[in-house]
PDB file of N, CA and C in Angstrom:
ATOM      1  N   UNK A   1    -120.102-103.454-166.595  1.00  0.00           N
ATOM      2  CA  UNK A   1    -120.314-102.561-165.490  1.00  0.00           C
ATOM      3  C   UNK A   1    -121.806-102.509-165.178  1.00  0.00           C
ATOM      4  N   UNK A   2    -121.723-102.520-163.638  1.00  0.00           N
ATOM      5  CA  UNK A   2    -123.310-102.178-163.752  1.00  0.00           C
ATOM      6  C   UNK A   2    -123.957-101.996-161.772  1.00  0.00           C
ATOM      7  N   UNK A   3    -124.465-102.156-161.340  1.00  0.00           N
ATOM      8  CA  UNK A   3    -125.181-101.546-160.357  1.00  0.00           C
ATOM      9  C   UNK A   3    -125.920-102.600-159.314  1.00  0.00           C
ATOM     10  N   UNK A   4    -125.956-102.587-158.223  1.00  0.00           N
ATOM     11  CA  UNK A   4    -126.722-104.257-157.702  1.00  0.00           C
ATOM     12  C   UNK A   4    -127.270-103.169-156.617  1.00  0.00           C
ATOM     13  N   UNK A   5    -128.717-103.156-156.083  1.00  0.00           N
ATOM     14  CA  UNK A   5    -130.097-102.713-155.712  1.00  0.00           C
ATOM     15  C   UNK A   5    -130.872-103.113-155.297  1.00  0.00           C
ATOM     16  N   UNK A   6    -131.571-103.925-154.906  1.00  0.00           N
ATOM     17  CA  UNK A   6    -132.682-104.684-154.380  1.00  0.00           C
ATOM     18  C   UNK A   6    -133.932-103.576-154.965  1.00  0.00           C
ATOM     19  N   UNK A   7    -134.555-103.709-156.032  1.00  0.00           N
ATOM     20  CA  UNK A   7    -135.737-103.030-156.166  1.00  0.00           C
ATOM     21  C   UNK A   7    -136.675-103.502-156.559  1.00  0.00           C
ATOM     22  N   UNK A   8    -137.849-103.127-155.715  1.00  0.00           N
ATOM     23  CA  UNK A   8    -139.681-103.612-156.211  1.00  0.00           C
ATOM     24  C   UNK A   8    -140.290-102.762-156.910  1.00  0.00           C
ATOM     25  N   UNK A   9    -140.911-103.026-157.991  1.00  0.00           N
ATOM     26  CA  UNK A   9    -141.798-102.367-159.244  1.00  0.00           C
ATOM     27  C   UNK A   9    -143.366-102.472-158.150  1.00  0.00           C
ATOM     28  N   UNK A  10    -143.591-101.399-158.709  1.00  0.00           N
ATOM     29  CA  UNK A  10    -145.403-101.200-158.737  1.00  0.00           C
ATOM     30  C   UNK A  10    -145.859-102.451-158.841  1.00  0.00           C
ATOM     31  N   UNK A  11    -145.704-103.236-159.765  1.00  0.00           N
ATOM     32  CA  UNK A  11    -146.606-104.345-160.636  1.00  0.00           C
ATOM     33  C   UNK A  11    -146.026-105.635-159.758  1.00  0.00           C
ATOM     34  N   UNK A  12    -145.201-105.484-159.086  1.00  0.00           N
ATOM     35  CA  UNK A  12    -145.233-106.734-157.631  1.00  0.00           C
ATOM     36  C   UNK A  12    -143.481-107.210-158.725  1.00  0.00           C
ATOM     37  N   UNK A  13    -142.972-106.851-159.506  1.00  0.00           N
ATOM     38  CA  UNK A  13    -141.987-108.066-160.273  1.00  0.00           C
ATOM     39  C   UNK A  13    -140.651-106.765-159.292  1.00  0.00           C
ATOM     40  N   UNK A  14    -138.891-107.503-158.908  1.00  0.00           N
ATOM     41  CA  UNK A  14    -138.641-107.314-158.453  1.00  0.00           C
ATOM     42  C   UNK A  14    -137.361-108.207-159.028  1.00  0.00           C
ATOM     43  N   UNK A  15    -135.991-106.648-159.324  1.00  0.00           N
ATOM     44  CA  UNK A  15    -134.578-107.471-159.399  1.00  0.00           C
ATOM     45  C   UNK A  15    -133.969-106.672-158.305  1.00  0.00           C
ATOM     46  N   UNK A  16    -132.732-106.792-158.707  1.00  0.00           N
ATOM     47  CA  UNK A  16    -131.457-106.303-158.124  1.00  0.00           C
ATOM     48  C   UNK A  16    -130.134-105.857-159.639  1.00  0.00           C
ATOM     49  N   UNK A  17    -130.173-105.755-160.236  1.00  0.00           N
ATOM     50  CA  UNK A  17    -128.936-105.631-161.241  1.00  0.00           C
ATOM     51  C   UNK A  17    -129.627-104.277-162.353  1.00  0.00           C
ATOM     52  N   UNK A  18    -128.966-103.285-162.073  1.00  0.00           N
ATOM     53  CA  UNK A  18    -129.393-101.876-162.814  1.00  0.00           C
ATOM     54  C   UNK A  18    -128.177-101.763-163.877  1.00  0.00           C
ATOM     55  N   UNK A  19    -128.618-101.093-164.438  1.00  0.00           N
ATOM     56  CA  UNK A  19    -127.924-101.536-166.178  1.00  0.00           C
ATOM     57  C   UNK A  19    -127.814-100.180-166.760  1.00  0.00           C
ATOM     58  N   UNK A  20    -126.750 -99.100-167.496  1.00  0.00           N
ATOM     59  CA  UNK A  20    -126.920 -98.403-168.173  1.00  0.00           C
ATOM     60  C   UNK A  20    -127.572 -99.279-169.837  1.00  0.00           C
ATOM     61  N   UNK A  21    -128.890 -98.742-169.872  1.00  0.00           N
ATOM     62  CA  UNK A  21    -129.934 -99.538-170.907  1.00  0.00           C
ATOM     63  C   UNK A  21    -129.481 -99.227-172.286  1.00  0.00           C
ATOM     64  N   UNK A  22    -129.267 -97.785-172.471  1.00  0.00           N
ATOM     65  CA  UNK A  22    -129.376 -96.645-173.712  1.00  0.00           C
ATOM     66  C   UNK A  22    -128.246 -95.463-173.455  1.00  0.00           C
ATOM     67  N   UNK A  23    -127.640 -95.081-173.663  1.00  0.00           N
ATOM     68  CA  UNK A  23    -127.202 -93.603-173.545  1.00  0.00           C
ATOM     69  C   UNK A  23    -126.855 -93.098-174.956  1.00  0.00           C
ATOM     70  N   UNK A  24    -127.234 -92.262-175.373  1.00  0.00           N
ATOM     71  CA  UNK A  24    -127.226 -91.585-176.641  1.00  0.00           C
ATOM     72  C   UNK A  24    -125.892 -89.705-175.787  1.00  0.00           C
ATOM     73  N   UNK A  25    -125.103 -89.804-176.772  1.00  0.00           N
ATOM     74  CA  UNK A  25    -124.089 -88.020-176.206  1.00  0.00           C
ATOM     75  C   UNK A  25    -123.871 -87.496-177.608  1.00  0.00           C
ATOM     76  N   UNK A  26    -124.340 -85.999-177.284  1.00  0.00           N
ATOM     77  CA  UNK A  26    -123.702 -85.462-178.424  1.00  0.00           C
ATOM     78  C   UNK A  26    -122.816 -84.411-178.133  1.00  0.00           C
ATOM     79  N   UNK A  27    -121.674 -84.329-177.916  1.00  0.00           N
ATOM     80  CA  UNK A  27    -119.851 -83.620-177.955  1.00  0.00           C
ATOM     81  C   UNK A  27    -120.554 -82.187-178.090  1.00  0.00           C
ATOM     82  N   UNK A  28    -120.946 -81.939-179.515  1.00  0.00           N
ATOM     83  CA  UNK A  28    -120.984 -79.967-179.674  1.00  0.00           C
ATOM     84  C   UNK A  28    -122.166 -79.513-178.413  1.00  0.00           C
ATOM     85  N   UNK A  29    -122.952 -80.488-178.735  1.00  0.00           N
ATOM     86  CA  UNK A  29    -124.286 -79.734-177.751  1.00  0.00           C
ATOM     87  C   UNK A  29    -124.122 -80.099-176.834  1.00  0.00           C
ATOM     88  N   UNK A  30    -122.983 -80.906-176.141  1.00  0.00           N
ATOM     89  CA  UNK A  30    -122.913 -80.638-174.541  1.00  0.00           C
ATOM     90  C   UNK A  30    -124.003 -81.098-174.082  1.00  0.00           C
ATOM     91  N   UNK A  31    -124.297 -82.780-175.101  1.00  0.00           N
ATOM     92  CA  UNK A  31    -125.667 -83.125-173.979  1.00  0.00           C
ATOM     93  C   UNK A  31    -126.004 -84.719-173.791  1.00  0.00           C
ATOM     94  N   UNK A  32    -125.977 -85.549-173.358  1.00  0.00           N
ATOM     95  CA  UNK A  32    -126.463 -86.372-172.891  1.00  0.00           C
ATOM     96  C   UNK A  32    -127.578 -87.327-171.793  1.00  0.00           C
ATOM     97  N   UNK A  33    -127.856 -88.412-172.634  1.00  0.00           N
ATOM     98  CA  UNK A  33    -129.537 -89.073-171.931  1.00  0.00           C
ATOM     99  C   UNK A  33    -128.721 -90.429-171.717  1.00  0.00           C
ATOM    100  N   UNK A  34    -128.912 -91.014-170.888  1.00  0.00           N
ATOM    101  CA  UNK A  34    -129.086 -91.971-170.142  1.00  0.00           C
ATOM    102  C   UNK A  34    -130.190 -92.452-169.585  1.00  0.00           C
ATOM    103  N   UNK A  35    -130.684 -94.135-169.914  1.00  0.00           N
ATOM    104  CA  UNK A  35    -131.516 -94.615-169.495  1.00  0.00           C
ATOM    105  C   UNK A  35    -130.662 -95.820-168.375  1.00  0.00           C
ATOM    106  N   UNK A  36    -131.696 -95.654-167.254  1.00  0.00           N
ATOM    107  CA  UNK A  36    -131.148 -97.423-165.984  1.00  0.00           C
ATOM    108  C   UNK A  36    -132.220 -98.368-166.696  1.00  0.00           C
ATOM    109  N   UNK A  37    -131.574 -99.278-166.804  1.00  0.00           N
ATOM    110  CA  UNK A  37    -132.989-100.249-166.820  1.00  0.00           C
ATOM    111  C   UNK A  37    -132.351-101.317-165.773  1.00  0.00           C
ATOM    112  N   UNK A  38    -133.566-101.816-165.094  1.00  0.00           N
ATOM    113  CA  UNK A  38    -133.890-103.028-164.003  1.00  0.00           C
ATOM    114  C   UNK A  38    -134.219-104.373-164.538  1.00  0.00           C
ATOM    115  N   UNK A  39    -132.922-105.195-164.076  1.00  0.00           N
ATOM    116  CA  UNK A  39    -133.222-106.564-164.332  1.00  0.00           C
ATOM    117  C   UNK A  39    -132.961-107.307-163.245  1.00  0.00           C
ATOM    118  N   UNK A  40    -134.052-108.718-163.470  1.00  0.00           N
ATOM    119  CA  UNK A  40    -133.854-109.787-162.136  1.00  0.00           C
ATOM    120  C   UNK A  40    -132.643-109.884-161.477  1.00  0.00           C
ATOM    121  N   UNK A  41    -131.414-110.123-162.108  1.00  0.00           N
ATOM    122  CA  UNK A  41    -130.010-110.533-161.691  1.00  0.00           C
ATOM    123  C   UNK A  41    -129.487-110.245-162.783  1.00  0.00           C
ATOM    124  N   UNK A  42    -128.050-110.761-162.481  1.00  0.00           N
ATOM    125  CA  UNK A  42    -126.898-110.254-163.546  1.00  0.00           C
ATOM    126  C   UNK A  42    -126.949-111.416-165.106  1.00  0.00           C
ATOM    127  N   UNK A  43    -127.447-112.495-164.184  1.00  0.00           N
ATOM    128  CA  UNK A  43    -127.529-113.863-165.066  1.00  0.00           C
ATOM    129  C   UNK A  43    -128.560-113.575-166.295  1.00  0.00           C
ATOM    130  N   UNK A  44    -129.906-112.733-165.795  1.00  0.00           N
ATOM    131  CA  UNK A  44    -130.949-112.428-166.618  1.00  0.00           C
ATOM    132  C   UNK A  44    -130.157-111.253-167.361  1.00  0.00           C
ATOM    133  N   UNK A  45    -129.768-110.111-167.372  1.00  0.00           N
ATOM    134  CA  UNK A  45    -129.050-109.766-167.979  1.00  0.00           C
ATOM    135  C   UNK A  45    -128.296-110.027-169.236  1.00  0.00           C
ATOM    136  N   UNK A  46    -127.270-110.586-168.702  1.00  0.00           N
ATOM    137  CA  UNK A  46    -126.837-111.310-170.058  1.00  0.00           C
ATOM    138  C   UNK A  46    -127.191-112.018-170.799  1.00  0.00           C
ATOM    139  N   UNK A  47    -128.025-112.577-170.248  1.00  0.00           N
ATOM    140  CA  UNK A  47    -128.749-113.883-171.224  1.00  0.00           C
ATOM    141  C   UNK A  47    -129.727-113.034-171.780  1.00  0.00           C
ATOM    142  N   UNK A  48    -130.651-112.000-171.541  1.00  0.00           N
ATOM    143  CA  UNK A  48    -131.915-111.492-171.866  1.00  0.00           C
ATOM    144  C   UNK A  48    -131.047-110.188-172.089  1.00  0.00           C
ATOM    145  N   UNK A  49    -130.287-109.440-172.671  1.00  0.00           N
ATOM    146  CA  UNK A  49    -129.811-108.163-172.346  1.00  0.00           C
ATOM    147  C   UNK A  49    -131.202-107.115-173.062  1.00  0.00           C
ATOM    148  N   UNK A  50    -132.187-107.434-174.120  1.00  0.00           N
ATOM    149  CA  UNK A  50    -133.310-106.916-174.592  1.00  0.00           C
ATOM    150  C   UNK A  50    -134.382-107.112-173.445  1.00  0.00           C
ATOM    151  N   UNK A  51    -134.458-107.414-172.685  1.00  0.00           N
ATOM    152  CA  UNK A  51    -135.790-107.693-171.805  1.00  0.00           C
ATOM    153  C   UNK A  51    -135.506-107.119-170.492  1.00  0.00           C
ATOM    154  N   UNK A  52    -135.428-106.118-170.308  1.00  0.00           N
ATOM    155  CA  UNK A  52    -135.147-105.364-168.677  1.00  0.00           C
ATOM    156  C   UNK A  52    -136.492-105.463-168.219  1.00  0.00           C
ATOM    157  N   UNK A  53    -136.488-105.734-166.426  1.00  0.00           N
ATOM    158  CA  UNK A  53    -138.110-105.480-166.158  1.00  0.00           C
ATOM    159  C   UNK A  53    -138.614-104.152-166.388  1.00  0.00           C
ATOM    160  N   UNK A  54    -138.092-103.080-166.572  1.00  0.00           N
ATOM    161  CA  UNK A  54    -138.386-102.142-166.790  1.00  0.00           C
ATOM    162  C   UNK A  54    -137.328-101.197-166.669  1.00  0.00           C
ATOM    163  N   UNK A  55    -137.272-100.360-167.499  1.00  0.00           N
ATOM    164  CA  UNK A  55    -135.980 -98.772-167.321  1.00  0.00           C
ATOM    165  C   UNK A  55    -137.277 -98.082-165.906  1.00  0.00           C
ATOM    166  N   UNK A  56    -135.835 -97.782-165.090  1.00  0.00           N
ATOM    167  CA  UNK A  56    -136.637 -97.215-163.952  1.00  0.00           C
ATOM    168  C   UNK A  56    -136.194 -95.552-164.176  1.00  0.00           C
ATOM    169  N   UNK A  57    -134.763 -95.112-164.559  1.00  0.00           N
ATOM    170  CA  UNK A  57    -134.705 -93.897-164.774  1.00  0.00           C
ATOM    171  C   UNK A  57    -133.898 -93.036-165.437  1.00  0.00           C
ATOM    172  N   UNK A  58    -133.840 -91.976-165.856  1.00  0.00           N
ATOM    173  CA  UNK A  58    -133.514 -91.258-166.926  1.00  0.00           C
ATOM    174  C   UNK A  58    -132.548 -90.043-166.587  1.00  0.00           C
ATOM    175  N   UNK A  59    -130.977 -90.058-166.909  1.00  0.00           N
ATOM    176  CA  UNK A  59    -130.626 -89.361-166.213  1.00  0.00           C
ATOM    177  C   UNK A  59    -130.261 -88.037-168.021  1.00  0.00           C
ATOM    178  N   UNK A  60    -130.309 -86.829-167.400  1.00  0.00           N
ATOM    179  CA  UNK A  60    -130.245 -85.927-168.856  1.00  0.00           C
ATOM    180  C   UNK A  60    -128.590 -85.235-168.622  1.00  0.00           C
ATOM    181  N   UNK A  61    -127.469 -85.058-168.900  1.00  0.00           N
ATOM    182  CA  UNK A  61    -126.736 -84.101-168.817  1.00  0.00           C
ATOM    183  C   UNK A  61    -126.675 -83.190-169.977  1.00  0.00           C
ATOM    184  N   UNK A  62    -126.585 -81.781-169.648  1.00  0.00           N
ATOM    185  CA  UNK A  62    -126.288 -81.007-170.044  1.00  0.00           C
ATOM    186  C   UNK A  62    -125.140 -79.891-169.773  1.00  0.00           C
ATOM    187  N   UNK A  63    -124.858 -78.919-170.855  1.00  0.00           N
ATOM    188  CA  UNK A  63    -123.730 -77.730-170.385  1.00  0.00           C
ATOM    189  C   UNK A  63    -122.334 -78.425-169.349  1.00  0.00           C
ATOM    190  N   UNK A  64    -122.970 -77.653-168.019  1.00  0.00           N
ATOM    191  CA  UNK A  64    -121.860 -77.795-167.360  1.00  0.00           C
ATOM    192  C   UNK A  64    -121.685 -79.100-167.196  1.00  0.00           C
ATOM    193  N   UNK A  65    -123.041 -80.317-166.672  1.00  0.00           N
ATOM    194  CA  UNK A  65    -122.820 -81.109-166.050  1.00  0.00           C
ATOM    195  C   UNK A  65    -122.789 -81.935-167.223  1.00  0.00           C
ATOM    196  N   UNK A  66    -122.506 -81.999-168.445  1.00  0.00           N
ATOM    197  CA  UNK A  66    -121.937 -82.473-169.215  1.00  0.00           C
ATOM    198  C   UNK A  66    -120.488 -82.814-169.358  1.00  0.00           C
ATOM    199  N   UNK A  67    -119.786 -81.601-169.220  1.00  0.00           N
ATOM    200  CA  UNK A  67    -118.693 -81.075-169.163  1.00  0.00           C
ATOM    201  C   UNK A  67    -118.085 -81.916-168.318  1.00  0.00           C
ATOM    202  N   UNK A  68    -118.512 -81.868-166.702  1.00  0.00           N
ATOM    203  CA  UNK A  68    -118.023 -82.390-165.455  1.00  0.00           C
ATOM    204  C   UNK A  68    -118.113 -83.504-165.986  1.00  0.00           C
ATOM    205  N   UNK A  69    -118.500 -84.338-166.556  1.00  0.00           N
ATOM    206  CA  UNK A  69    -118.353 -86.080-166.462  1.00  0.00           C
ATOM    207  C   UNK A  69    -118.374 -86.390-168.158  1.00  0.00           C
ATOM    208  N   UNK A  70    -118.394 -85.976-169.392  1.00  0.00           N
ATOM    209  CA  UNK A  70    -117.961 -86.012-170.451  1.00  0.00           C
ATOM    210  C   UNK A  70    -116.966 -85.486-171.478  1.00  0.00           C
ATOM    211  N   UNK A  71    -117.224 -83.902-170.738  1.00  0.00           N
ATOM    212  CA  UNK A  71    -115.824 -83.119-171.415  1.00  0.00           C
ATOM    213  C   UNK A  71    -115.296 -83.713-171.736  1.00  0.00           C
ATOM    214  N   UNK A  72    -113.972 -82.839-172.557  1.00  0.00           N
ATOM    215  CA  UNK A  72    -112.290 -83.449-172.974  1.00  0.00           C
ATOM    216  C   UNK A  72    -111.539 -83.332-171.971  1.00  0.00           C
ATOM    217  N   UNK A  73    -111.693 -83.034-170.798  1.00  0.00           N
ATOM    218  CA  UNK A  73    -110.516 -82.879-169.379  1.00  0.00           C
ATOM    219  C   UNK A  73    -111.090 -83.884-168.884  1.00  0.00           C
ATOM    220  N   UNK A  74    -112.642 -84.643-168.371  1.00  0.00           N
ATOM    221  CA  UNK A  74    -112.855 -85.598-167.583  1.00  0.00           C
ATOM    222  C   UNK A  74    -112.430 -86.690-168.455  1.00  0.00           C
ATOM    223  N   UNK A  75    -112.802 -86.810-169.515  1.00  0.00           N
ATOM    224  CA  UNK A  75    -112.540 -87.940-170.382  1.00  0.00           C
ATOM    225  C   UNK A  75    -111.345 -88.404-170.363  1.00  0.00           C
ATOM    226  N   UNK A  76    -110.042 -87.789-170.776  1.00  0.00           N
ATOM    227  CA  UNK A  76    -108.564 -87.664-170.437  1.00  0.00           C
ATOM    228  C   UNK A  76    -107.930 -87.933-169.373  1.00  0.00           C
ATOM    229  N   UNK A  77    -109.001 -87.792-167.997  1.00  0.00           N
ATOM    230  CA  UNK A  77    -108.492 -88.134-166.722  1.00  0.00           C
ATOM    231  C   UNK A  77    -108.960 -89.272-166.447  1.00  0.00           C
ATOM    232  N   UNK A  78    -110.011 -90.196-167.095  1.00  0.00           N
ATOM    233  CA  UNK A  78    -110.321 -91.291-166.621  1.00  0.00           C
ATOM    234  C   UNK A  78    -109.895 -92.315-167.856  1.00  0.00           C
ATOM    235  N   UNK A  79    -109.106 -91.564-168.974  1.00  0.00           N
ATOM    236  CA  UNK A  79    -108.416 -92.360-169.983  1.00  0.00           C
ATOM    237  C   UNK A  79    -109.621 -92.878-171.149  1.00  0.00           C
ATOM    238  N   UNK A  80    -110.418 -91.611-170.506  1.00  0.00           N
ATOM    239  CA  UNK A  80    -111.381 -91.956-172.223  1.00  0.00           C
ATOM    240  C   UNK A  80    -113.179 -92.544-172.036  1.00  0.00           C
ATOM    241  N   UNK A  81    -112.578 -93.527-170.769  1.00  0.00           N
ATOM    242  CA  UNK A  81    -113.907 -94.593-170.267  1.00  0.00           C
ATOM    243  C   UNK A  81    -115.588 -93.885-170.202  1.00  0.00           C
ATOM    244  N   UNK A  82    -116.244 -93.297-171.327  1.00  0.00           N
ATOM    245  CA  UNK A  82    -117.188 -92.849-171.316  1.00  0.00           C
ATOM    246  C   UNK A  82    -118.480 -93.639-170.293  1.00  0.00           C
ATOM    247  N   UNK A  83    -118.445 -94.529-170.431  1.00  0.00           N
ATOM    248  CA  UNK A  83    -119.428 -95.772-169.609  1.00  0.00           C
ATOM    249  C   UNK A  83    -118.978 -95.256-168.206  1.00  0.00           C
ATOM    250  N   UNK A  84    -117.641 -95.395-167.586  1.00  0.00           N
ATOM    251  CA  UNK A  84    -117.407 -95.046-166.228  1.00  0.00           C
ATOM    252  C   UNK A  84    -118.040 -93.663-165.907  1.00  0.00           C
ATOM    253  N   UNK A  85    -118.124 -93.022-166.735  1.00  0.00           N
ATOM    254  CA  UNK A  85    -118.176 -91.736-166.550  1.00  0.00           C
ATOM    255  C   UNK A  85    -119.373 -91.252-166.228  1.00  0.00           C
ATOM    256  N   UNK A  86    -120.281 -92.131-167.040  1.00  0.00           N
ATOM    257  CA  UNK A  86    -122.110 -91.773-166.992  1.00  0.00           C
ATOM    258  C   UNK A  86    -122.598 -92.655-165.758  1.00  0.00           C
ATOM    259  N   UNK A  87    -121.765 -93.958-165.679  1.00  0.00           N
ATOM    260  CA  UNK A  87    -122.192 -94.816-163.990  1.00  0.00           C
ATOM    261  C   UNK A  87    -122.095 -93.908-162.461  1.00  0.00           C
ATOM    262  N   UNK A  88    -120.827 -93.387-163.169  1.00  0.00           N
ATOM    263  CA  UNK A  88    -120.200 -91.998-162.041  1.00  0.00           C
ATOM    264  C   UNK A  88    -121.451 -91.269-161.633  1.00  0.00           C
ATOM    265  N   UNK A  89    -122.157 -90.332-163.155  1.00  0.00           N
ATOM    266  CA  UNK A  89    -123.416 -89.410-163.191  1.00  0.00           C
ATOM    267  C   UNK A  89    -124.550 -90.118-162.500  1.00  0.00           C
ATOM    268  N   UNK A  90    -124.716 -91.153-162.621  1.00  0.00           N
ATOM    269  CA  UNK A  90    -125.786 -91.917-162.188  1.00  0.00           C
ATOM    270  C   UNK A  90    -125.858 -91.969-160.935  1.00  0.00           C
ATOM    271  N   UNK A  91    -124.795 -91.989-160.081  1.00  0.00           N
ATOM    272  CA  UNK A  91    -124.464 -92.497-158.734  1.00  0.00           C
ATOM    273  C   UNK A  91    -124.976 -91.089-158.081  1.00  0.00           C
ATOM    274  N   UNK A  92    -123.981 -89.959-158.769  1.00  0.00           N
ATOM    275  CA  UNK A  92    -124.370 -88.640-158.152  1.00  0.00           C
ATOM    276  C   UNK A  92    -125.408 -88.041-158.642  1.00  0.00           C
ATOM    277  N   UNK A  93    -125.731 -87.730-159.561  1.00  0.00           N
ATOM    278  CA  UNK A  93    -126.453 -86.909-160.259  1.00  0.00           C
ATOM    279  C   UNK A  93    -128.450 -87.437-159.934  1.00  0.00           C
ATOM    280  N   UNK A  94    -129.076 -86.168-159.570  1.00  0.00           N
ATOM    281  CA  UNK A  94    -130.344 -86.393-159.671  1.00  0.00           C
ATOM    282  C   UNK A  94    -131.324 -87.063-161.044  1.00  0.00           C
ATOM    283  N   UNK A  95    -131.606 -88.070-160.876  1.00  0.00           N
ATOM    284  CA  UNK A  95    -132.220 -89.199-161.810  1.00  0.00           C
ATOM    285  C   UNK A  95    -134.083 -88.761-161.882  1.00  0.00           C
ATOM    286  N   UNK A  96    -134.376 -88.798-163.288  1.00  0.00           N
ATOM    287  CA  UNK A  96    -135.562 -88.407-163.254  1.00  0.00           C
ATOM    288  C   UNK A  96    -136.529 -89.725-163.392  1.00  0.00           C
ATOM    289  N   UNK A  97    -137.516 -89.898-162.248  1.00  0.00           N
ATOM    290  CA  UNK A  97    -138.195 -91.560-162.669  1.00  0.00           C
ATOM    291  C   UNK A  97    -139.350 -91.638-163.394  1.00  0.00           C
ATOM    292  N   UNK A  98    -139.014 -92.985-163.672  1.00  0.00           N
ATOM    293  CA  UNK A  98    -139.432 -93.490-164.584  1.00  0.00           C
ATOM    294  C   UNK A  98    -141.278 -94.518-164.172  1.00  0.00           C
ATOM    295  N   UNK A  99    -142.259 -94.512-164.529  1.00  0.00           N
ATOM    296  CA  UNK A  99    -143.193 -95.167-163.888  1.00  0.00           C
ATOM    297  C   UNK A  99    -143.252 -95.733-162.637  1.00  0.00           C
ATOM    298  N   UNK A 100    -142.842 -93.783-161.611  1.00  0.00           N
ATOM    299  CA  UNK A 100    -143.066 -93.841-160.899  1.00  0.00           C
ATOM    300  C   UNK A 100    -142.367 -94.318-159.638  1.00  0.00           C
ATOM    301  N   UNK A 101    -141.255 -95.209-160.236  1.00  0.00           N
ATOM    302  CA  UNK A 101    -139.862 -95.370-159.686  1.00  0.00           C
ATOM    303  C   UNK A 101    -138.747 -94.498-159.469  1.00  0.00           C
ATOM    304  N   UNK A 102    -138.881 -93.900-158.155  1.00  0.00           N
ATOM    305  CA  UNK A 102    -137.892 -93.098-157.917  1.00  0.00           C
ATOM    306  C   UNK A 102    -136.588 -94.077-156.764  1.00  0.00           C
ATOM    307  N   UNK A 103    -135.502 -93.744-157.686  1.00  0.00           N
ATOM    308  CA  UNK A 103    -134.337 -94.257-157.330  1.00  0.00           C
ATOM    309  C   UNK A 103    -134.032 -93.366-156.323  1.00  0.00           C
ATOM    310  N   UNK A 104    -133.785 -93.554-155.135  1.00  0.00           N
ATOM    311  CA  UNK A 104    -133.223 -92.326-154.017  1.00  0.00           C
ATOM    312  C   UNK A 104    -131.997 -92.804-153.530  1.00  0.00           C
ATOM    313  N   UNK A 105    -131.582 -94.039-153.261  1.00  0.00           N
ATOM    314  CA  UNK A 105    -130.281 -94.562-152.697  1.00  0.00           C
ATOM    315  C   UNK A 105    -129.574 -95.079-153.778  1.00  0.00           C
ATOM    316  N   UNK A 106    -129.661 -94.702-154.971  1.00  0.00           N
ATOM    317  CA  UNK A 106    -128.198 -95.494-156.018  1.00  0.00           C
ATOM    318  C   UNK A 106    -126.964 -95.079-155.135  1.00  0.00           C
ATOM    319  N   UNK A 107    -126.734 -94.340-155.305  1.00  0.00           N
ATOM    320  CA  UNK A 107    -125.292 -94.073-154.377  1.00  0.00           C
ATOM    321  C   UNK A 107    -124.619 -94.824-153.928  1.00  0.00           C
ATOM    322  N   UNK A 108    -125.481 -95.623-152.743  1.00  0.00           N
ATOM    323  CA  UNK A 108    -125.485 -96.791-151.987  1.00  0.00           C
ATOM    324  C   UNK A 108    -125.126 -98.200-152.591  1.00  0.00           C
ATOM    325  N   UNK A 109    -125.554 -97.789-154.154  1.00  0.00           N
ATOM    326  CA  UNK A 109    -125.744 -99.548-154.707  1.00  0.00           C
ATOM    327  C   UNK A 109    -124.652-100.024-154.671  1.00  0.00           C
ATOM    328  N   UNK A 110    -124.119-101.349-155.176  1.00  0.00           N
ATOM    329  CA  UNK A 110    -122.733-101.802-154.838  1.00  0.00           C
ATOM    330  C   UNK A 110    -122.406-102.032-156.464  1.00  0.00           C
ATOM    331  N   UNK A 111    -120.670-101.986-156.751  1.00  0.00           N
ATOM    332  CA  UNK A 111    -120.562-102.190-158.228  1.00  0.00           C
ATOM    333  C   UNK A 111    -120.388-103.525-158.411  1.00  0.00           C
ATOM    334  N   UNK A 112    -121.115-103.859-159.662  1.00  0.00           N
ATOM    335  CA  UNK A 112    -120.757-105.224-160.308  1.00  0.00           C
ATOM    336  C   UNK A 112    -120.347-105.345-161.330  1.00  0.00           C
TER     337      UNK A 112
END
């Protein structure tokens, strides 16, 4: 799963294929981090899955908005798919950036 974007870095380098990088959840505390990281294409990706041009942004859930896309009722309704669930958060949810890279149209991106 993953995200296709057309995005330019500060530093002139420039992919299209956004990647959940990292996500760390913890169930009691109702909390989860998510990192995007940015790579050239899907091809660099897989072949390089350690070398993103850079994580562009950081999404945090907590409490409720934990709940809404990790709970035991969302989880159950999408049959468990935790990954779908945080791509979901990503799409909607306000993303905090990362060097300066602010993501404003994920929404928009197309799935790959």
């Amino acid at each position: 799963m993953a995200l296709k974007q057309p995005i330019a870095l500060p530093s002139g380098a420039a992919g299209d294929y956004l990647r959940i990088d990292v996500f760390e959840f913890n169930r009691r505390a109702r909390r989860a981090y998510v990192q995007v990281a940015l790579f050239a294409n899907a091809t660099r990706a897989m072949n390089y899955p350690d070398y993103p041009l850079s994580v562009v942004s950081i999404l945090n859930l907590e409490d409720a908005k934990f709940d809404e896309y990790l709970g035991s009722e969302a989880l159950a309704l999408c049959g468990g798919n935790v990954l779908g669930q945080l791509y979901k958060a990503v799409r909607r949810e306000k993303l905090s950036p990362v060097n300066g890279i602010v993501l404003s149209e994920i929404a928009a991106a197309e799935d790959v």
